[in-house]
PDB file of N, CA and C in Angstrom:
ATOM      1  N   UNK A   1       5.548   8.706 -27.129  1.00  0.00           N
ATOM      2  CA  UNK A   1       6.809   8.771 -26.408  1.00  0.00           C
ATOM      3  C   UNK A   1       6.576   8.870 -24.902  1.00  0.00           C
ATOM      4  N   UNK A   2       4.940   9.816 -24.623  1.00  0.00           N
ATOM      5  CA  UNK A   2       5.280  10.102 -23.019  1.00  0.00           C
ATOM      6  C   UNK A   2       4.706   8.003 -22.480  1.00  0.00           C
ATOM      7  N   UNK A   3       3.918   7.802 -23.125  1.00  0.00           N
ATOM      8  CA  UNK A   3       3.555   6.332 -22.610  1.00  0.00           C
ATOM      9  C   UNK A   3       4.408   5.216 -22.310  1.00  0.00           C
ATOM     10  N   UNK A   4       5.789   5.692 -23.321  1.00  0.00           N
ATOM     11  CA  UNK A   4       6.535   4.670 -22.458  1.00  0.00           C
ATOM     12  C   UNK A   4       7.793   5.020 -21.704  1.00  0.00           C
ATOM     13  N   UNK A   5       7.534   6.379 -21.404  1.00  0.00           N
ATOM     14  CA  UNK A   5       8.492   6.634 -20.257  1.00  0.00           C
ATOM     15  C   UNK A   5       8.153   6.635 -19.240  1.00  0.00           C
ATOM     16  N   UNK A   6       6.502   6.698 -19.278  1.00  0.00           N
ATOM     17  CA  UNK A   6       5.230   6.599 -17.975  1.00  0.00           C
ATOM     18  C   UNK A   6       5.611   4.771 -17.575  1.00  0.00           C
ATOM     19  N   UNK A   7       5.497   4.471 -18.570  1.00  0.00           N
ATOM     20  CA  UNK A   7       5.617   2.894 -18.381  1.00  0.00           C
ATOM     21  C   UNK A   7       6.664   2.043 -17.559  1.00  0.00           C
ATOM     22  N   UNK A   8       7.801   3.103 -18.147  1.00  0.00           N
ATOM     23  CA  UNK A   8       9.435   2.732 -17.621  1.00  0.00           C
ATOM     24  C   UNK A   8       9.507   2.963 -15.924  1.00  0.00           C
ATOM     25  N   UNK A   9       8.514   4.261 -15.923  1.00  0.00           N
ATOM     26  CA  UNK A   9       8.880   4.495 -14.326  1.00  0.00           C
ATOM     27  C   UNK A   9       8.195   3.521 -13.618  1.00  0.00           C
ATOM     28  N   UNK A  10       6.601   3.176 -13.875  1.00  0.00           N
ATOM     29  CA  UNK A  10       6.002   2.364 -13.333  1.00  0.00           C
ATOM     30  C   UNK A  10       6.660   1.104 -13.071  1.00  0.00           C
ATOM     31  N   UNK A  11       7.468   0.399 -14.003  1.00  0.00           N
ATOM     32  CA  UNK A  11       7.948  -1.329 -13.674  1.00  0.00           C
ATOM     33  C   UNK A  11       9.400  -0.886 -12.756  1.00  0.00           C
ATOM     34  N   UNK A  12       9.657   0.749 -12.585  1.00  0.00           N
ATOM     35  CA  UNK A  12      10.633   0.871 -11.400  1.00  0.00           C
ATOM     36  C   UNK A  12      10.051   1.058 -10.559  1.00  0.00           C
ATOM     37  N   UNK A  13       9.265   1.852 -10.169  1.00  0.00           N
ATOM     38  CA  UNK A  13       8.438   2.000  -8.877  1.00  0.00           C
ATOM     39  C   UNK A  13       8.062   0.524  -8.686  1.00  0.00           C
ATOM     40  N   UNK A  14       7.255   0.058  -9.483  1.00  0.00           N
ATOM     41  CA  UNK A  14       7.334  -1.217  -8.827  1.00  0.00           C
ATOM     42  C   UNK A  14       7.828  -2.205  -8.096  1.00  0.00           C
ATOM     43  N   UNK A  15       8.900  -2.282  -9.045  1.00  0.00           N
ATOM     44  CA  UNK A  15      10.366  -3.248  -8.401  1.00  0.00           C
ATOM     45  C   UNK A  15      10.521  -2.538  -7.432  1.00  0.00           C
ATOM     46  N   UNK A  16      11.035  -1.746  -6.810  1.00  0.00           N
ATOM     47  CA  UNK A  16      11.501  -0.671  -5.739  1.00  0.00           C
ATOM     48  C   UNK A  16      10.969  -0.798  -4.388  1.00  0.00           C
ATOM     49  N   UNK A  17       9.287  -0.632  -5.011  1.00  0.00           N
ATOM     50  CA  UNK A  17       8.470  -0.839  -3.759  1.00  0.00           C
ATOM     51  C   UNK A  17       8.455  -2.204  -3.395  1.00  0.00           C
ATOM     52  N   UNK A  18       8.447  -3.112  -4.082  1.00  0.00           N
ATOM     53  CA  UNK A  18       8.401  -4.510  -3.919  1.00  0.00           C
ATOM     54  C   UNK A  18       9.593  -4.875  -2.867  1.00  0.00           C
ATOM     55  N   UNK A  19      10.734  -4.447  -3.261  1.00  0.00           N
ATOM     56  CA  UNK A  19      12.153  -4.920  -2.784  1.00  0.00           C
ATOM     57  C   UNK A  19      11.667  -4.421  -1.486  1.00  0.00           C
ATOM     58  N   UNK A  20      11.105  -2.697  -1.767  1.00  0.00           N
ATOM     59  CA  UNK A  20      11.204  -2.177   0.145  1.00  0.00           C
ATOM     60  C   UNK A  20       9.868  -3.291   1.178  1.00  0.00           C
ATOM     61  N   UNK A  21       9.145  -3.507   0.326  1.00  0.00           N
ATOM     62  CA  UNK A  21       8.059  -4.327   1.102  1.00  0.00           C
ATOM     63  C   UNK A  21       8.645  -5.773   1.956  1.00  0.00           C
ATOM     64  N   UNK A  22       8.699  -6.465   0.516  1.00  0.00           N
ATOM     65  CA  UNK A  22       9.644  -7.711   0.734  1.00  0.00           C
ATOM     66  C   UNK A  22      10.716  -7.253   2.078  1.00  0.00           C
ATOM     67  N   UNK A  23      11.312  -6.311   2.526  1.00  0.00           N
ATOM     68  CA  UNK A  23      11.825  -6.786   3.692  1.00  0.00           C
ATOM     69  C   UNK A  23      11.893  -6.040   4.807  1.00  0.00           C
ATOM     70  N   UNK A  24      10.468  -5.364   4.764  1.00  0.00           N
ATOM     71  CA  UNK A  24       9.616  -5.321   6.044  1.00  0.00           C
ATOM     72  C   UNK A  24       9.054  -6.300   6.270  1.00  0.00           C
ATOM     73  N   UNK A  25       8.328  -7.155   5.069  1.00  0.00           N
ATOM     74  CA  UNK A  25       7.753  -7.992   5.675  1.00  0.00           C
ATOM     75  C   UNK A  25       8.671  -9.296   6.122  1.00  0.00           C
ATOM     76  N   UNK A  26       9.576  -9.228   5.941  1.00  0.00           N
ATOM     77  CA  UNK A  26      10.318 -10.539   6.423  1.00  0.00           C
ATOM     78  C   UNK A  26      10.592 -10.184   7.759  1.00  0.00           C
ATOM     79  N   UNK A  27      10.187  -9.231   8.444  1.00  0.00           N
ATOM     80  CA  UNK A  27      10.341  -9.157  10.357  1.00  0.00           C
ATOM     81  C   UNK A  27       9.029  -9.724  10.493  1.00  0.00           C
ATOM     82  N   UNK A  28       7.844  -9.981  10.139  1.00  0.00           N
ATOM     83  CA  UNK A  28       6.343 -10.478  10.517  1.00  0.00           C
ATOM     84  C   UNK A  28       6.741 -11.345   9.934  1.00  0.00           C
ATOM     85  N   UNK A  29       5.935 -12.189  10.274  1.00  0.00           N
ATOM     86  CA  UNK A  29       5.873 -13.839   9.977  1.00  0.00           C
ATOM     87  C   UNK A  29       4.192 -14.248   9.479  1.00  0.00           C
ATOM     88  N   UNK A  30       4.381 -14.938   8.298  1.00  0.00           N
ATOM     89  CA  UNK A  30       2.883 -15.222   8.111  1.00  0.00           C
ATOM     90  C   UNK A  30       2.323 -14.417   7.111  1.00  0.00           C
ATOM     91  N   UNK A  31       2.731 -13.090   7.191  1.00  0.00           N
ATOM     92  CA  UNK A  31       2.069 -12.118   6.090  1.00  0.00           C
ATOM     93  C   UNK A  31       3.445 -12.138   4.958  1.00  0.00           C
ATOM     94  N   UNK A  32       2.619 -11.799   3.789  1.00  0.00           N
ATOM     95  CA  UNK A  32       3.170 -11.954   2.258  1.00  0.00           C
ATOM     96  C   UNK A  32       2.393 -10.711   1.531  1.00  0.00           C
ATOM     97  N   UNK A  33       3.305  -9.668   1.214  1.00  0.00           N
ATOM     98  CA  UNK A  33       2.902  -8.603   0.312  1.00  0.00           C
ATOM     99  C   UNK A  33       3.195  -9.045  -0.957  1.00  0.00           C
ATOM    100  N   UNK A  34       2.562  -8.274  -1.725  1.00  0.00           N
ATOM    101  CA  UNK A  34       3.466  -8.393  -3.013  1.00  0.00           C
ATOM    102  C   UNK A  34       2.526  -6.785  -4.452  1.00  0.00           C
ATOM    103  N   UNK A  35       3.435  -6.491  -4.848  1.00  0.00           N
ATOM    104  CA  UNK A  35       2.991  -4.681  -5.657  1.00  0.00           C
ATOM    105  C   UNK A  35       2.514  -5.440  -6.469  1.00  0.00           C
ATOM    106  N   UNK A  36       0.717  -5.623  -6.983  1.00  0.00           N
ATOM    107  CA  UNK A  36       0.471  -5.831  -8.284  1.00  0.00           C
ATOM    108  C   UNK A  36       0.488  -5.157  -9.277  1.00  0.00           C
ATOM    109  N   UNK A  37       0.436  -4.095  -8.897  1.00  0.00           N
ATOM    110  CA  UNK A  37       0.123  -3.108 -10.476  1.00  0.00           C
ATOM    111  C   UNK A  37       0.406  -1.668  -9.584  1.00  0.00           C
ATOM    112  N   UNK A  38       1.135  -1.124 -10.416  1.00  0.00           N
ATOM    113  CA  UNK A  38       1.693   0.260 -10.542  1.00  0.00           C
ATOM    114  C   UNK A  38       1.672   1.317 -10.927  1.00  0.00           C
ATOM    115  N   UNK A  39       0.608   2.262 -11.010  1.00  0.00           N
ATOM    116  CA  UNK A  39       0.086   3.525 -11.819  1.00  0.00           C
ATOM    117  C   UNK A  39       0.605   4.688 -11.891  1.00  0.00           C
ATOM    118  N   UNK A  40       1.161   5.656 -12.237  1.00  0.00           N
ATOM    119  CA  UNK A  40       1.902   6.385 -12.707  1.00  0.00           C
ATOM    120  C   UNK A  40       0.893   7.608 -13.145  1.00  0.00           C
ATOM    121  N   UNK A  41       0.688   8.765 -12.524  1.00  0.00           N
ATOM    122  CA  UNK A  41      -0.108   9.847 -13.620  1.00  0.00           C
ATOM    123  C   UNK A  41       0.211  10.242 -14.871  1.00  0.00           C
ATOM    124  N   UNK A  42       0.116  10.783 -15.478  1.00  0.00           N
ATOM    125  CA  UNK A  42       0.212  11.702 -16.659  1.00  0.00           C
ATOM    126  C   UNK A  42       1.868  12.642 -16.399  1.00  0.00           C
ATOM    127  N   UNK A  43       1.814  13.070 -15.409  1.00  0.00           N
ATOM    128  CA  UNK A  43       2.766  14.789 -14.984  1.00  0.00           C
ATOM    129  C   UNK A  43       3.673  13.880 -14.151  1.00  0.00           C
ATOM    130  N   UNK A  44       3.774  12.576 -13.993  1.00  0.00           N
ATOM    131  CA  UNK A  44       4.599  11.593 -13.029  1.00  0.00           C
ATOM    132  C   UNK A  44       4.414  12.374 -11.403  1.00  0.00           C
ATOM    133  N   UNK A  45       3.590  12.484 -11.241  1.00  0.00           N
ATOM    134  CA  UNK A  45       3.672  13.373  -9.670  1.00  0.00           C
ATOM    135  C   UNK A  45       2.610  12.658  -8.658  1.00  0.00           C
ATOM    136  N   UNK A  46       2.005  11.504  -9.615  1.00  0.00           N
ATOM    137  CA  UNK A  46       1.569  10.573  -8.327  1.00  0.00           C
ATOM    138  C   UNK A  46       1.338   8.928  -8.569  1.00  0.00           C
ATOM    139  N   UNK A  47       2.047   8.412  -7.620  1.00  0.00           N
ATOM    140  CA  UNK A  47       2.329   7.096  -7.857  1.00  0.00           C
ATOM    141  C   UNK A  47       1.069   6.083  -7.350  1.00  0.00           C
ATOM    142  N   UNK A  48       0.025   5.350  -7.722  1.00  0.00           N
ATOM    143  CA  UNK A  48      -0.951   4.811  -6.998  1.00  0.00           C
ATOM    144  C   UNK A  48      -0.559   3.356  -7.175  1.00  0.00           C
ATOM    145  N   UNK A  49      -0.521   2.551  -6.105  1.00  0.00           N
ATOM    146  CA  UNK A  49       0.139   0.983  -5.734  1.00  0.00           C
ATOM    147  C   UNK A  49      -0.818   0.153  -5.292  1.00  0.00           C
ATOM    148  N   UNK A  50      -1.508  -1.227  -6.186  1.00  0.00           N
ATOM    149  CA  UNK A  50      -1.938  -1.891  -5.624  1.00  0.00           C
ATOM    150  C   UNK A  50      -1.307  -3.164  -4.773  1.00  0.00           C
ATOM    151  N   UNK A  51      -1.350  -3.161  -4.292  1.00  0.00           N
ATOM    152  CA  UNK A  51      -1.091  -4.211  -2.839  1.00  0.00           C
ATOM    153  C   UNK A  51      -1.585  -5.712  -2.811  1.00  0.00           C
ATOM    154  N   UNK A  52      -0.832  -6.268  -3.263  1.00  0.00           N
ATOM    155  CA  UNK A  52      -1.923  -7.850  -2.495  1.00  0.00           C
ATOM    156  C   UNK A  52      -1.366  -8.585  -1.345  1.00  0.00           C
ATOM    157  N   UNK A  53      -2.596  -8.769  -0.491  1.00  0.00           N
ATOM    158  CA  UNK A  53      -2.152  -9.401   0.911  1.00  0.00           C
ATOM    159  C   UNK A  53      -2.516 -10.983   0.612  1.00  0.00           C
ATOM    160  N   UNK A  54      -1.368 -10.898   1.714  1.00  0.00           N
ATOM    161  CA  UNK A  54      -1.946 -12.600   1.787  1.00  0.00           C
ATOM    162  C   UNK A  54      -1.199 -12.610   3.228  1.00  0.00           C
ATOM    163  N   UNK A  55      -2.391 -13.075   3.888  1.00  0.00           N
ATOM    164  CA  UNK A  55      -3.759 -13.194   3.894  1.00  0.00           C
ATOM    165  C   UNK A  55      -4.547 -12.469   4.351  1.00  0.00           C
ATOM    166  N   UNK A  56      -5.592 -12.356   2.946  1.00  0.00           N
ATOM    167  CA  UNK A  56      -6.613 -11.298   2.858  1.00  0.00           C
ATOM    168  C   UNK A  56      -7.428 -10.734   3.915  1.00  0.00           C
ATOM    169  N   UNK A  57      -7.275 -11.469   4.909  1.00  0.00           N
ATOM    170  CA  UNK A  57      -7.891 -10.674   6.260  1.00  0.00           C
ATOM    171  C   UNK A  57      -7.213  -9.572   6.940  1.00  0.00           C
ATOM    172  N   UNK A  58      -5.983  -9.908   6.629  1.00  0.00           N
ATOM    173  CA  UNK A  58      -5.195  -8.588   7.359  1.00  0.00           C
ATOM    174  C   UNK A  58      -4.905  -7.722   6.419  1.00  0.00           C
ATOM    175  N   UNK A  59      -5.533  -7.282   5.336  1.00  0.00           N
ATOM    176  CA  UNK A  59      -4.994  -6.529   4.148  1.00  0.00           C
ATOM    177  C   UNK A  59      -5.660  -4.904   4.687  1.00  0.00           C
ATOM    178  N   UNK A  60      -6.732  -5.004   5.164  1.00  0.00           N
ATOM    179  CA  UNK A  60      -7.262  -3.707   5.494  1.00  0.00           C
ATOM    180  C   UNK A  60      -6.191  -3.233   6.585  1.00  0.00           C
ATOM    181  N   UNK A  61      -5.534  -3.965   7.502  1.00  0.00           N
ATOM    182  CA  UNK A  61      -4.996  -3.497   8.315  1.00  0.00           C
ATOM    183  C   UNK A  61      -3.071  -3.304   7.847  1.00  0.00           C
ATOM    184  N   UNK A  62      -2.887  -3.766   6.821  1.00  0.00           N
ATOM    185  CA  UNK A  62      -1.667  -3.582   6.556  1.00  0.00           C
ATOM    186  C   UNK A  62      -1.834  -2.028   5.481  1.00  0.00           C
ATOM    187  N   UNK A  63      -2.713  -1.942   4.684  1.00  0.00           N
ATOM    188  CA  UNK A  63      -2.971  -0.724   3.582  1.00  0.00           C
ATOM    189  C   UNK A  63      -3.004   0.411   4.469  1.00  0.00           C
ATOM    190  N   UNK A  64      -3.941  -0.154   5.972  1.00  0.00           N
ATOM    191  CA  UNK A  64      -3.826   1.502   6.731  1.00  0.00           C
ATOM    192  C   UNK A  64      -2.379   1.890   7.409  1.00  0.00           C
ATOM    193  N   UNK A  65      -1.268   0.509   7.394  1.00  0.00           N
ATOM    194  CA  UNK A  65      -0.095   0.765   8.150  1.00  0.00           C
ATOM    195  C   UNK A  65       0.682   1.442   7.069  1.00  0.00           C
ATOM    196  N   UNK A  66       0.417   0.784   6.108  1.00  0.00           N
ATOM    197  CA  UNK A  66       1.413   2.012   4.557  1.00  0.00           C
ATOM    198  C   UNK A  66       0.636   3.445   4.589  1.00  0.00           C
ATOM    199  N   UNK A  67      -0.407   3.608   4.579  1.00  0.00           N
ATOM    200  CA  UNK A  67      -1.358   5.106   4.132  1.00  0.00           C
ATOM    201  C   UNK A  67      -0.768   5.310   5.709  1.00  0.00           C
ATOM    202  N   UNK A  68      -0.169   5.192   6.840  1.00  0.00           N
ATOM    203  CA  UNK A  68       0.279   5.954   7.806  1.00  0.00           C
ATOM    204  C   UNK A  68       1.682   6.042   7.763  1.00  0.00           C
ATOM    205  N   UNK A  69       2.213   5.449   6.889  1.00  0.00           N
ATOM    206  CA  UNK A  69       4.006   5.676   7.016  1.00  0.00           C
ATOM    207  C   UNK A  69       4.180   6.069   5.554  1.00  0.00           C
ATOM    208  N   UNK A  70       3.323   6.923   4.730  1.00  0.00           N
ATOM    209  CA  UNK A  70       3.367   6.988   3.316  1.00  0.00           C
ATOM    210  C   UNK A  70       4.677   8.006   3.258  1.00  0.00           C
ATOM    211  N   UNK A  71       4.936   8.551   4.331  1.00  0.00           N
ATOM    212  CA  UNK A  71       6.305   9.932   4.079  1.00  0.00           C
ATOM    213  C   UNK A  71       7.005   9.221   4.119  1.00  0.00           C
ATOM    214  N   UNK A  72       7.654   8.184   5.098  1.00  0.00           N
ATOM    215  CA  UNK A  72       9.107   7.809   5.453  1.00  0.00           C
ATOM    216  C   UNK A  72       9.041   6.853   3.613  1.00  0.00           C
ATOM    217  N   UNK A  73       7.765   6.181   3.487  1.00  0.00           N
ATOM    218  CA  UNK A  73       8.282   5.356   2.589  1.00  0.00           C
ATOM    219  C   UNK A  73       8.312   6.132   1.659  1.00  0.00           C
ATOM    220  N   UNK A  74       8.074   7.260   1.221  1.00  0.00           N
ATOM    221  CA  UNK A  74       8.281   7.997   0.092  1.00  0.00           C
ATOM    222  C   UNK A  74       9.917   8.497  -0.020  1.00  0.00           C
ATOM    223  N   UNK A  75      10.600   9.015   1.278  1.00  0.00           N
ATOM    224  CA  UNK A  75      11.712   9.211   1.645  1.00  0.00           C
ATOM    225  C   UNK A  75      12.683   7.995   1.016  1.00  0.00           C
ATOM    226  N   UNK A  76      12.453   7.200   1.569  1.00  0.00           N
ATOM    227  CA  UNK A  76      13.051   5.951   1.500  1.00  0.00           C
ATOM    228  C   UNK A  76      13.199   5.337  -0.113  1.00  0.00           C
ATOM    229  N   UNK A  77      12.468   5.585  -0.872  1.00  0.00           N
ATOM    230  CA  UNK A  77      12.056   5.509  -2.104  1.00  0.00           C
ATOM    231  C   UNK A  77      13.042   6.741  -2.620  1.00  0.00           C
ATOM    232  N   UNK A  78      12.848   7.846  -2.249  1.00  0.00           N
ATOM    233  CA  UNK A  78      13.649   8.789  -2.741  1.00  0.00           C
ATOM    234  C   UNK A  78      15.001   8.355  -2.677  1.00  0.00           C
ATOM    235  N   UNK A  79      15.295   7.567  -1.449  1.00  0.00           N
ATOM    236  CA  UNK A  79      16.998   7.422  -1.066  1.00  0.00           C
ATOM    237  C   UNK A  79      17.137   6.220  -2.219  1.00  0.00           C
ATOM    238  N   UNK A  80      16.225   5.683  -2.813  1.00  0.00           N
ATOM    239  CA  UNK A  80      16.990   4.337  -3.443  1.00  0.00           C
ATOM    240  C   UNK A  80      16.930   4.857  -5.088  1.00  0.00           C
ATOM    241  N   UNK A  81      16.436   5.704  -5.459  1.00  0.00           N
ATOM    242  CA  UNK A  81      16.044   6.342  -6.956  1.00  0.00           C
ATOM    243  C   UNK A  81      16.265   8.020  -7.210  1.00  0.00           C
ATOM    244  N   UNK A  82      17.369   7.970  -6.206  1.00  0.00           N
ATOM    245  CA  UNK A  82      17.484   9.804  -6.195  1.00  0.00           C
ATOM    246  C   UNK A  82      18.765   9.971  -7.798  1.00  0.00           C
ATOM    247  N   UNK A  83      19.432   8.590  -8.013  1.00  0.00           N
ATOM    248  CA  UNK A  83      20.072   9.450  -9.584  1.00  0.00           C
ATOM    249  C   UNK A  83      19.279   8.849 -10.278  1.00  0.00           C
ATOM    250  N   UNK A  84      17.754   8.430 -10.642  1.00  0.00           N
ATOM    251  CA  UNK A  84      17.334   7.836 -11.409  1.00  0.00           C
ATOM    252  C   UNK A  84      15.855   8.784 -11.276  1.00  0.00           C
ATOM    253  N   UNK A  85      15.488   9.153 -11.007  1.00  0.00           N
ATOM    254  CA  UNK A  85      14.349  10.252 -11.214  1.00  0.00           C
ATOM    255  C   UNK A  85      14.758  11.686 -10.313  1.00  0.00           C
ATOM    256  N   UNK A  86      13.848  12.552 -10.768  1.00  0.00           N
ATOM    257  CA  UNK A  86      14.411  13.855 -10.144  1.00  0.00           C
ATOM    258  C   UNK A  86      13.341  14.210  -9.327  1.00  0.00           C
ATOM    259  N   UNK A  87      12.075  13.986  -9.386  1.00  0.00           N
ATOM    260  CA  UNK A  87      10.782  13.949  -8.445  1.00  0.00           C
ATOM    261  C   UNK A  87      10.642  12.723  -7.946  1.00  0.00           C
ATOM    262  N   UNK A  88      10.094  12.296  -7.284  1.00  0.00           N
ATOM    263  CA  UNK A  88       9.550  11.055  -6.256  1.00  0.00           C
ATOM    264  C   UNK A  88       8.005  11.064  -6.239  1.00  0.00           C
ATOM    265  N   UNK A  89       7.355  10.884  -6.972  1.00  0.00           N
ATOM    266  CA  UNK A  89       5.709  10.944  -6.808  1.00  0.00           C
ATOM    267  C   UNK A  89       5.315  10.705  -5.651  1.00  0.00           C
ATOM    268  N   UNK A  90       3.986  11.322  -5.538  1.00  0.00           N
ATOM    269  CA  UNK A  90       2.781  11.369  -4.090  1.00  0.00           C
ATOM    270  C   UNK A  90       2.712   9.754  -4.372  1.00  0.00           C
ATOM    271  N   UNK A  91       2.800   9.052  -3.244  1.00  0.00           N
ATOM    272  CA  UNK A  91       2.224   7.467  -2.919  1.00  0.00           C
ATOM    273  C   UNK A  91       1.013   7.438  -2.451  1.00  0.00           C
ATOM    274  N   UNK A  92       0.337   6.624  -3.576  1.00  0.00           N
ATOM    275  CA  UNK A  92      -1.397   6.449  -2.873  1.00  0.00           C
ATOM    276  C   UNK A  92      -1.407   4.594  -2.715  1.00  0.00           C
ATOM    277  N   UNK A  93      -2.013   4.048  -1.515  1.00  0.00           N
ATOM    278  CA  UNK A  93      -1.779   2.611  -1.645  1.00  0.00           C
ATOM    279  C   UNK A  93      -3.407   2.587  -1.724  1.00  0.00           C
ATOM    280  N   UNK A  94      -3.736   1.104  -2.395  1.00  0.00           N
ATOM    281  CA  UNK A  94      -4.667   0.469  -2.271  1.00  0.00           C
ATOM    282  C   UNK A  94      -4.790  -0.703  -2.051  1.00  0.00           C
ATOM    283  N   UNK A  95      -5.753  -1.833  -2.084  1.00  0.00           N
ATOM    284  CA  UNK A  95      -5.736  -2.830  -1.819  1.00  0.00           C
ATOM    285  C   UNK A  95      -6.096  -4.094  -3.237  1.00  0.00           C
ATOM    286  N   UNK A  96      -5.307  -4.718  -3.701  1.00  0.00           N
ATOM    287  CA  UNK A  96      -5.668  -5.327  -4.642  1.00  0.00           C
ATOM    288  C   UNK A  96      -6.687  -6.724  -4.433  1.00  0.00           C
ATOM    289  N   UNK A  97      -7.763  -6.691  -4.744  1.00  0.00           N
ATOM    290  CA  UNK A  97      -8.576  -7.444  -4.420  1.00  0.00           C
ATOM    291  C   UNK A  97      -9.169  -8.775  -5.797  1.00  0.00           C
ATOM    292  N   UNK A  98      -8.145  -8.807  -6.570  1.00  0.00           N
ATOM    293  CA  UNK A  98      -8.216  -9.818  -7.790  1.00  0.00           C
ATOM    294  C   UNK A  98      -8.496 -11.247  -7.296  1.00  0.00           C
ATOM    295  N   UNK A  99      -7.398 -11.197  -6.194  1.00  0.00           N
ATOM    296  CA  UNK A  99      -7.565 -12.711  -5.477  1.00  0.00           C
ATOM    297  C   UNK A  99      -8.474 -13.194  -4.961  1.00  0.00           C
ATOM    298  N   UNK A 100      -9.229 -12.181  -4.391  1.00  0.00           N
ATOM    299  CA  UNK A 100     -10.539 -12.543  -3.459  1.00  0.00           C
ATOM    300  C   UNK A 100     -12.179 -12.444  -3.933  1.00  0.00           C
ATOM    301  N   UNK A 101     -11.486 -11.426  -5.525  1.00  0.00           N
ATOM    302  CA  UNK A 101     -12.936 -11.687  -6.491  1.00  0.00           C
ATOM    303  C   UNK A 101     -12.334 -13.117  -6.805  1.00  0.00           C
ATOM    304  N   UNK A 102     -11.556 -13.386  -7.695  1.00  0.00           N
ATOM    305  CA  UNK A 102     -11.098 -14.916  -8.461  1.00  0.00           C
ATOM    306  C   UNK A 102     -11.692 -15.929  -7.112  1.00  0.00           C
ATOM    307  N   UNK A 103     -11.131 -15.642  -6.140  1.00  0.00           N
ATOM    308  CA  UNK A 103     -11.897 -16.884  -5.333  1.00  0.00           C
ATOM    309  C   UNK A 103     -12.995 -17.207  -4.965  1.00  0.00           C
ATOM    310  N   UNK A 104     -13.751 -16.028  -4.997  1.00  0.00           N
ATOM    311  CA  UNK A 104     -15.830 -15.587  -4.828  1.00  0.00           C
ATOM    312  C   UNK A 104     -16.223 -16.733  -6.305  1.00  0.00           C
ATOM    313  N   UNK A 105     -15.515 -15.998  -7.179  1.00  0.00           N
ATOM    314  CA  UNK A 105     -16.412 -16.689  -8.538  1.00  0.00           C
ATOM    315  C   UNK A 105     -16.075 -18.397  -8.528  1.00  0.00           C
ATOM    316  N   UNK A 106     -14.619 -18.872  -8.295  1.00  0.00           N
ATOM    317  CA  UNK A 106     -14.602 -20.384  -7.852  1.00  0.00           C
ATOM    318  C   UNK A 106     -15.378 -21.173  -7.224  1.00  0.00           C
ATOM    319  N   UNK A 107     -15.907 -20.365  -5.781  1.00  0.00           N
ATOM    320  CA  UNK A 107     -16.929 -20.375  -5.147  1.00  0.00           C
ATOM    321  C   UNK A 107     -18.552 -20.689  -5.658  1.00  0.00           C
ATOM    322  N   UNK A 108     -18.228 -19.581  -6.232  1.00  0.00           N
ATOM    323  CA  UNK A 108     -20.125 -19.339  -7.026  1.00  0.00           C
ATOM    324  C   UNK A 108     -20.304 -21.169  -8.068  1.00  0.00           C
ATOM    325  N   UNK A 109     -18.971 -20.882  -8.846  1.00  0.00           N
ATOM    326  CA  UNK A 109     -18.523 -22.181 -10.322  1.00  0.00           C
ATOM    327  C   UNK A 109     -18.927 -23.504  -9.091  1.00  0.00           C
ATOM    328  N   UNK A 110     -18.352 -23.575  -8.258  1.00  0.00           N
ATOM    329  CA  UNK A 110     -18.637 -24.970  -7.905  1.00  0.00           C
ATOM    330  C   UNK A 110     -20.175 -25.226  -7.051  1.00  0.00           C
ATOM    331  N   UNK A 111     -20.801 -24.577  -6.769  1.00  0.00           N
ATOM    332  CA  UNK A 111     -22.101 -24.891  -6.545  1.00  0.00           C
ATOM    333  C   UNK A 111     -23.159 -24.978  -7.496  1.00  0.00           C
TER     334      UNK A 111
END
């Protein structure tokens, strides 16, 4: 029972964060976020977000602009899910790097 209420919150946090990303990033031009995967603890009290940039060069520098505004966006998160959860989990961001292994090994395949 707790696995898929863990589950339920995760594909909201997701969506959520996605929507709030999606339109920050529509003031920059050129950069494209997007939430791959959404982790959820055990006790729901911490939310960990992988991130994919595009393009992957500026990803280190966009993960450190979220890990520095992690309160307001936690706030902000709170304002859009305050009758739908009663805690707001700790936000941990990371960087999803699927794209840039998948493209190493394409790399490696064609030589």
């Amino acid at each position: 029972m707790e696995q898929k209420r863990q589950s339920k919150i995760e594909r909201l946090l997701q969506k959520e964060l996605s929507l709030m990303l999606e339109a920050e990033t529509r003031k920059t031009h050129g950069i494209m976020l997007s939430v791959s995967e959404v982790r959820v603890s055990s006790d729901l009290s911490y939310c960990t977000a992988y991130i994919s940039v595009f393009p992957s060069e500026r990803g280190d520098e966009i993960i450190a602009n979220l890990k520095a505004n992690v309160k307001s966006l936690r706030y902000d998160l709170g304002q859009r899910l305050r009758h739908q959860l009663r805690i707001i989990p700790e936000l941990r961001f990371f960087k999803d790097e699927t794209l840039d292994y998948m493209e190493h090994i394409d790399e490696l395949l064609k030589k």
